[in-house]
N, C-alpha and C. Protein backbone atom coordinates (compact mmCIF):
# COMPACT_ATOMS: atom_id res chain seq x y z
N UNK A 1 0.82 -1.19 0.00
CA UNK A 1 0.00 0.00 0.00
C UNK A 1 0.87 1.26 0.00
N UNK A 2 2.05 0.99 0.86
CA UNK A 2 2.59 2.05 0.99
C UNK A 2 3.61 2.65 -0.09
N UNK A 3 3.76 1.44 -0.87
CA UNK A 3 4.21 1.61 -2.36
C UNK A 3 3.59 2.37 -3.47
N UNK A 4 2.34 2.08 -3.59
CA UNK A 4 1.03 2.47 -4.12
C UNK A 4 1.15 4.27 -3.71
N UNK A 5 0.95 4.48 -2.51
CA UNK A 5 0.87 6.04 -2.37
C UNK A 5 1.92 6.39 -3.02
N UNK A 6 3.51 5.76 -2.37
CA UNK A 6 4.72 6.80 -3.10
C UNK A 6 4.62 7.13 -4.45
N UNK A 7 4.03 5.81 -5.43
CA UNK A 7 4.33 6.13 -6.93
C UNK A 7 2.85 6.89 -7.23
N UNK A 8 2.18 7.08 -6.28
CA UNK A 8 1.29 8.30 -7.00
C UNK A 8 1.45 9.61 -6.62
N UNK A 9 2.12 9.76 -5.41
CA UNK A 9 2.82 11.02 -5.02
C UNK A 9 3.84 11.82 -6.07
N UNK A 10 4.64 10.45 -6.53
CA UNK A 10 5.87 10.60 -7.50
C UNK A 10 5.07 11.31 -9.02
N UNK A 11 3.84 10.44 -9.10
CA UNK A 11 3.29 11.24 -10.35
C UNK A 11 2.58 12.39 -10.18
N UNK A 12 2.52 12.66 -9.20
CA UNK A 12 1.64 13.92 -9.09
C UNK A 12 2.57 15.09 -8.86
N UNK A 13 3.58 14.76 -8.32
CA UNK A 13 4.62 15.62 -8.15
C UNK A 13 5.37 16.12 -9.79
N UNK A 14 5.53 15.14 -10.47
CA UNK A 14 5.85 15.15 -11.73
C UNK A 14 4.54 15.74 -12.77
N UNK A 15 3.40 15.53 -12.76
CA UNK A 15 2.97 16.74 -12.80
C UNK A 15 2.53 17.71 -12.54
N UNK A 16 3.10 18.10 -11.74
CA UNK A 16 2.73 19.49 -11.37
C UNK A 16 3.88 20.42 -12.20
N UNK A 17 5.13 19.85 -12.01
CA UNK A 17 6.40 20.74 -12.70
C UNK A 17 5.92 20.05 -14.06
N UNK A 18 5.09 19.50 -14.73
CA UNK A 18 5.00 19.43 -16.18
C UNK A 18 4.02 20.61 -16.49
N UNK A 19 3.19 21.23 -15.54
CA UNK A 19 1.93 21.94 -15.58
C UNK A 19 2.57 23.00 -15.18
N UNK A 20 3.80 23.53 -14.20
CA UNK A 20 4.33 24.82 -14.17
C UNK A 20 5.32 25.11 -15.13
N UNK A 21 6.05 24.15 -16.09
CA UNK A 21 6.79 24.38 -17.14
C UNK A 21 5.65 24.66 -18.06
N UNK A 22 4.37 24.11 -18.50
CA UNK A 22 4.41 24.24 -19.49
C UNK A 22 3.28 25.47 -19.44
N UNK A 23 2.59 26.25 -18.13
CA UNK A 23 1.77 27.21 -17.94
C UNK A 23 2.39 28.78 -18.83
N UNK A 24 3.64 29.04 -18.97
CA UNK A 24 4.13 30.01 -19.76
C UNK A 24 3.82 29.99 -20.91
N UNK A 25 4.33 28.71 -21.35
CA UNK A 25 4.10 28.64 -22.93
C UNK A 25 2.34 28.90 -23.35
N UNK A 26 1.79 27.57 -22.62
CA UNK A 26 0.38 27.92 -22.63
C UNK A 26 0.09 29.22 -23.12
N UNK A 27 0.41 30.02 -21.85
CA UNK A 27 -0.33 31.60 -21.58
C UNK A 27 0.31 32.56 -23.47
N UNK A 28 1.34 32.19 -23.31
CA UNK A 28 2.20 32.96 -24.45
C UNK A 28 1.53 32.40 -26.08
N UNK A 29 1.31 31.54 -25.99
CA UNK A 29 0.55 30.43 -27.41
C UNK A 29 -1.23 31.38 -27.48
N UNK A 30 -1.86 31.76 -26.13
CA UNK A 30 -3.16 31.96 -26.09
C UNK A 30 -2.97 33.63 -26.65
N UNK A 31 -2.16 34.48 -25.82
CA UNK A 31 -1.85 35.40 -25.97
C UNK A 31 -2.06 36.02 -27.93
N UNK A 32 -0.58 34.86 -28.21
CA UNK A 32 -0.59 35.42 -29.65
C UNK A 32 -1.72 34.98 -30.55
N UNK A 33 -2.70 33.37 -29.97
CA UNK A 33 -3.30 33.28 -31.03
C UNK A 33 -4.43 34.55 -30.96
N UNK A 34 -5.15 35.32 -30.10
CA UNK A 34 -5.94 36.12 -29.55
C UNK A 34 -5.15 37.06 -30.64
N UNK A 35 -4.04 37.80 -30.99
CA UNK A 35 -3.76 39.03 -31.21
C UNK A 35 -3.47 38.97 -32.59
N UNK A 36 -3.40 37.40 -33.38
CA UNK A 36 -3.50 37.22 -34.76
C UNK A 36 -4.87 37.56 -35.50
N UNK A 37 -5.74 37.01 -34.30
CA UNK A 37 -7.08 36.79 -34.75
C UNK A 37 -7.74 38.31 -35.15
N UNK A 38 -7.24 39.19 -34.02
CA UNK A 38 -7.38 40.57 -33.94
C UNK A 38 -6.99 41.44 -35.28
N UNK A 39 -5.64 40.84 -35.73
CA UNK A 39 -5.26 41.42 -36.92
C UNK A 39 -6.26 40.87 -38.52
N UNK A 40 -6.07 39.77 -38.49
CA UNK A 40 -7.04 39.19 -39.32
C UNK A 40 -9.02 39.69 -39.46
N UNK A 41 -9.18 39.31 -38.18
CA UNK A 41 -10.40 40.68 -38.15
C UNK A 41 -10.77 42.20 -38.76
N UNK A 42 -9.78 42.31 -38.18
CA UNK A 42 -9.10 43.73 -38.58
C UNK A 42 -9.03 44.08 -39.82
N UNK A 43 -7.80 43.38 -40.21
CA UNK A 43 -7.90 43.08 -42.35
C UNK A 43 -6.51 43.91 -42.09
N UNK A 44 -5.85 44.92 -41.20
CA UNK A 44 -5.64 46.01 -41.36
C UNK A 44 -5.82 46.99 -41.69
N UNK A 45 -7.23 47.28 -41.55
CA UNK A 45 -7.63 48.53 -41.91
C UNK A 45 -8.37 49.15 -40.27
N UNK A 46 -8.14 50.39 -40.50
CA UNK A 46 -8.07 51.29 -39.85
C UNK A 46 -9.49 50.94 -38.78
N UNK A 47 -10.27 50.82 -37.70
CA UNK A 47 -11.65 50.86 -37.82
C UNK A 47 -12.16 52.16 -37.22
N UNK A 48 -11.74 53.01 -37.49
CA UNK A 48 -12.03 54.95 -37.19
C UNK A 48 -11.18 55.44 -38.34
N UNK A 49 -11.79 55.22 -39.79
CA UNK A 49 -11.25 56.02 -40.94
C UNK A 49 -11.51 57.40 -40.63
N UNK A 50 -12.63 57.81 -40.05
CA UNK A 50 -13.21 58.88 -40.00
C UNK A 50 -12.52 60.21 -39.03
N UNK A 51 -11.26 59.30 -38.07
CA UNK A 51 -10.96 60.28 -37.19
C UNK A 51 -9.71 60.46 -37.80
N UNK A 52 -8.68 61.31 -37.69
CA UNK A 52 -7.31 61.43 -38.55
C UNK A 52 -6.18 60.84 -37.27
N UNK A 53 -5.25 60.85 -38.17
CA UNK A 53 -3.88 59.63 -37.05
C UNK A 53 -3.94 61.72 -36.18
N UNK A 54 -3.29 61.77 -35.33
CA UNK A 54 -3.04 62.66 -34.39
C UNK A 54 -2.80 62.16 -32.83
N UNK A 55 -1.92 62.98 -32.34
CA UNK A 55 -1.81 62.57 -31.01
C UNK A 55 -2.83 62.95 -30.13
N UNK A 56 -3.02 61.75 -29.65
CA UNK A 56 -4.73 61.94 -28.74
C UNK A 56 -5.21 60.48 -29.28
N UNK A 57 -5.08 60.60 -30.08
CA UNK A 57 -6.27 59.85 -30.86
C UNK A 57 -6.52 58.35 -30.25
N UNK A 58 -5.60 57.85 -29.97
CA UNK A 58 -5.95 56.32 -29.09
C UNK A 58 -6.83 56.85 -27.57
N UNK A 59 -6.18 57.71 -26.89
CA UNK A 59 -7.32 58.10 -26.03
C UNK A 59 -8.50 58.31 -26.11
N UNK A 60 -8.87 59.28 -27.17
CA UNK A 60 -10.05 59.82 -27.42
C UNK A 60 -10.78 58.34 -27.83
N UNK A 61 -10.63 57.70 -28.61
CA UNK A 61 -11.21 56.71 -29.31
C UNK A 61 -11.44 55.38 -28.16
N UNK A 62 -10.68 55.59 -27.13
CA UNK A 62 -10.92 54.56 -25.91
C UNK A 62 -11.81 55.19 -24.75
N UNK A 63 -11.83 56.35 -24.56
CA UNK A 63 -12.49 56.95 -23.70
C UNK A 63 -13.64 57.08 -24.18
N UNK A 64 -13.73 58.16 -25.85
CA UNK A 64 -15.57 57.92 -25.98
C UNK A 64 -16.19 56.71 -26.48
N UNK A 65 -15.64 55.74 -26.74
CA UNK A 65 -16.42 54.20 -27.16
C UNK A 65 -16.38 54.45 -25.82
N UNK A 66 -16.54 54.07 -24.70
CA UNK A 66 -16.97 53.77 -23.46
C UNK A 66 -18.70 53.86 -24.01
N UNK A 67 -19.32 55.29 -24.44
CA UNK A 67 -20.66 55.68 -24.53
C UNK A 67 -21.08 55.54 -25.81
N UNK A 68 -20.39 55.68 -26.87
CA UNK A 68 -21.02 56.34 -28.18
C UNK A 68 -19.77 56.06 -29.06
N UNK A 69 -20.11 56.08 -30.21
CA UNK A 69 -19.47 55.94 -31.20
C UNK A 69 -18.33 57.32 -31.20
N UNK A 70 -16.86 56.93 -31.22
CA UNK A 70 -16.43 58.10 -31.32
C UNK A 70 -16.35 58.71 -33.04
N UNK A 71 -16.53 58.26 -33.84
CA UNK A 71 -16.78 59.38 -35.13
C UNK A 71 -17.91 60.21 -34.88
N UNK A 72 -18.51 59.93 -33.45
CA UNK A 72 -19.33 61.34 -33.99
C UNK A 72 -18.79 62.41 -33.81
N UNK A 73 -17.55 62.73 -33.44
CA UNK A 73 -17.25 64.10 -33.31
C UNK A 73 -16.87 64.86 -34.68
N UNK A 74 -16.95 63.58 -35.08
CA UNK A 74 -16.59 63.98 -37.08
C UNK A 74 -17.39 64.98 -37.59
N UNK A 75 -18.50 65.17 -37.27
CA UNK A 75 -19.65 65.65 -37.34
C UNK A 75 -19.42 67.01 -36.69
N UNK A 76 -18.72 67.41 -35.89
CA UNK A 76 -18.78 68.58 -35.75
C UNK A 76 -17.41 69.69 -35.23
N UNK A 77 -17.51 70.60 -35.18
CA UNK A 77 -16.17 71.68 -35.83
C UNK A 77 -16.66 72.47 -34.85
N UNK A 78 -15.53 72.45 -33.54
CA UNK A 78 -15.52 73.28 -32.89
C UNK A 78 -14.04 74.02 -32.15
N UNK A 79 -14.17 75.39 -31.72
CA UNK A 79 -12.80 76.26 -31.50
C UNK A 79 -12.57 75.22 -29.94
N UNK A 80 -11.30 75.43 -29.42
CA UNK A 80 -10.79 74.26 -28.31
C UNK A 80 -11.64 74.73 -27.09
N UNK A 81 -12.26 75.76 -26.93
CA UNK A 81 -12.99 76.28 -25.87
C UNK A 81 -14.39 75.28 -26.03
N UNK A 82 -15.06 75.19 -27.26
CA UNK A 82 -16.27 74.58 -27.40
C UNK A 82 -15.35 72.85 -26.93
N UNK A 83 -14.66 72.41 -27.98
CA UNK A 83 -14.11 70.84 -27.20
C UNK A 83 -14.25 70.59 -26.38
N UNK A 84 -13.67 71.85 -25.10
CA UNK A 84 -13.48 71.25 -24.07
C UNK A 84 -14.64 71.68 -23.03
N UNK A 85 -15.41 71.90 -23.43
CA UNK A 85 -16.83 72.37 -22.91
C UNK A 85 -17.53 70.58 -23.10
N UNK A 86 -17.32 70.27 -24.38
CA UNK A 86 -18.28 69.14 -24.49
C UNK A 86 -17.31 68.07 -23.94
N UNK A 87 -16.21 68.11 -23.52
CA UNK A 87 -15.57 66.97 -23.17
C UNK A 87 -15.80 66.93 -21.47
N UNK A 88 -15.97 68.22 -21.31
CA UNK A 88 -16.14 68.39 -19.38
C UNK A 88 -17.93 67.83 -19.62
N UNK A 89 -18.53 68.21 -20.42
CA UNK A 89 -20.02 67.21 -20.33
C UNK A 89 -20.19 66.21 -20.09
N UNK A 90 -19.17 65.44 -21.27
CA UNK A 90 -18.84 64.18 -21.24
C UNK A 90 -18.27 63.26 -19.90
N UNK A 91 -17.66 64.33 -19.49
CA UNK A 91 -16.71 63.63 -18.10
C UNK A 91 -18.34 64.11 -16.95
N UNK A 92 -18.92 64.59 -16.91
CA UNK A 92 -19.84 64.80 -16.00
C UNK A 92 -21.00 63.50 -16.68
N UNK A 93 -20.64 63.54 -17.65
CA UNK A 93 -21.78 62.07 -17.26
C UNK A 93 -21.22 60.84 -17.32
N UNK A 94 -19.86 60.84 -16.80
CA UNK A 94 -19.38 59.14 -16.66
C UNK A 94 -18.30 59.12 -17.43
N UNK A 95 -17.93 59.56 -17.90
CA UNK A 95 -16.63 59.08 -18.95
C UNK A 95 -15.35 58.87 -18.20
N UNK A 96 -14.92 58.17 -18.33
CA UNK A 96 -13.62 57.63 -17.26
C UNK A 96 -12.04 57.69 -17.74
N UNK A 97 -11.62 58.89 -17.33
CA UNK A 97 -10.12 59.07 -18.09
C UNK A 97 -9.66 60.05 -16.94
N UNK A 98 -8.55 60.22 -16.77
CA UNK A 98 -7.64 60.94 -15.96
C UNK A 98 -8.00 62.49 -16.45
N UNK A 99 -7.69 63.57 -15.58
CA UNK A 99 -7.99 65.12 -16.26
C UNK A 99 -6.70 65.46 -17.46
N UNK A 100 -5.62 64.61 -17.44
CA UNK A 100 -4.33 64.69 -18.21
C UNK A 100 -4.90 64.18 -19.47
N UNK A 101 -5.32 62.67 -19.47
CA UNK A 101 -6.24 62.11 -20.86
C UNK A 101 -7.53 63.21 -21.03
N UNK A 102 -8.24 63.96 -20.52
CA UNK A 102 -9.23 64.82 -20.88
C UNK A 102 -8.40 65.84 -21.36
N UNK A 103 -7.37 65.93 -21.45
CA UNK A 103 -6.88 67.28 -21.85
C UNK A 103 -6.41 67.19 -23.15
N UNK A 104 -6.07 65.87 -23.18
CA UNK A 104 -5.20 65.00 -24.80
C UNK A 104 -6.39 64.79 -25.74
N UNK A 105 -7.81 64.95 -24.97
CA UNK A 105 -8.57 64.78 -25.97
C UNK A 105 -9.35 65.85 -26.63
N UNK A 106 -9.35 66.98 -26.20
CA UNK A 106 -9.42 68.27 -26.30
C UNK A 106 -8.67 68.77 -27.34
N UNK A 107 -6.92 68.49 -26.93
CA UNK A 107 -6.20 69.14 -27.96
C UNK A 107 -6.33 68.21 -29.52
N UNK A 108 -6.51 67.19 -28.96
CA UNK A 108 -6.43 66.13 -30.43
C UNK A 108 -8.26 66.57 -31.46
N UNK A 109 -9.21 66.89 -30.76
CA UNK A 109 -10.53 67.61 -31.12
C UNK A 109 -10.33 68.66 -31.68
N UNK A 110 -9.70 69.35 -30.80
CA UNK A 110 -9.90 70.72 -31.61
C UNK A 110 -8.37 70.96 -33.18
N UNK A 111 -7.65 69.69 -32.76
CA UNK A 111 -6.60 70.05 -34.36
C UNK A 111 -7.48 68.86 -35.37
N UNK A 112 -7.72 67.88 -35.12
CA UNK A 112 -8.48 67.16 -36.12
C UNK A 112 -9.80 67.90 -36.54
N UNK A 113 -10.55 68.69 -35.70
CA UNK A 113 -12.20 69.38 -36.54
C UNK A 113 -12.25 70.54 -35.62
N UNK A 114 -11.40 71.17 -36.25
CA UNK A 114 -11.75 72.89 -35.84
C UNK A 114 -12.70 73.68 -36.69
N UNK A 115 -12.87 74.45 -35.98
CA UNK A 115 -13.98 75.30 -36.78
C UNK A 115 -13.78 75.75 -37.79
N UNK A 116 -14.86 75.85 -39.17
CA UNK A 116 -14.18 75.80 -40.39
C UNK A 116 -13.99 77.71 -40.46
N UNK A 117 -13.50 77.30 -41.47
CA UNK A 117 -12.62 78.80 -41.93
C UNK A 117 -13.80 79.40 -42.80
């Protein structure tokens, strides 16, 4: 009997270091297949054609998808005083970003759709 326990101790012990060697790889294999799939989805194309590359722009586009589609700001052309009027709205009804990211999204608003000329 007491044979019996050791050699199942012995296998259980053996895997466990087969299950902590091989938990990295695991995690690293799940990781990339997740971020292929993402690209392939993707196609590589842009999915906010509508907003222009600018700095801000990953913020803005993570902060207002929280609520709403962020191309809608595409839609409208305002001086950085109006931006940041509707971005302090925005942050008063829930929008969740640091006052540093509210500020990146302001400046990136008002150089991508300023008021037209």
């Amino acid at each position: 009997m007491t044979r019996l326990l050791r050699s199942r101790s012995r296998r259980s012990d053996l895997m466990r270091q087969i299950s902590s060697a091989f938990l990295p790889f695991a995690a690293a294999f799940v990781l990339t297949t997740a971020l292929a799939a993402t690209a392939q989805n993707d196609g590589g194309q842009d999915s906010h054609p509508k907003l222009p590359a600018g700095e801000g722009r990953d913020v803005m586009i993570r902060v207002c998808s929280q609520c709403h589609a962020p191309e809608q700001a595409a839609d409208q052309q305002l001086d950085k005083a109006g931006w940041k009027d509707l971005v302090d709205q925005m942050a008063s009804k829930g929008a969740d970003a640091t006052d540093a990211e509210f500020d990146r999204i302001v400046e990136y608003l008002a150089t991508a759709f300023p008021v037209a000329k």
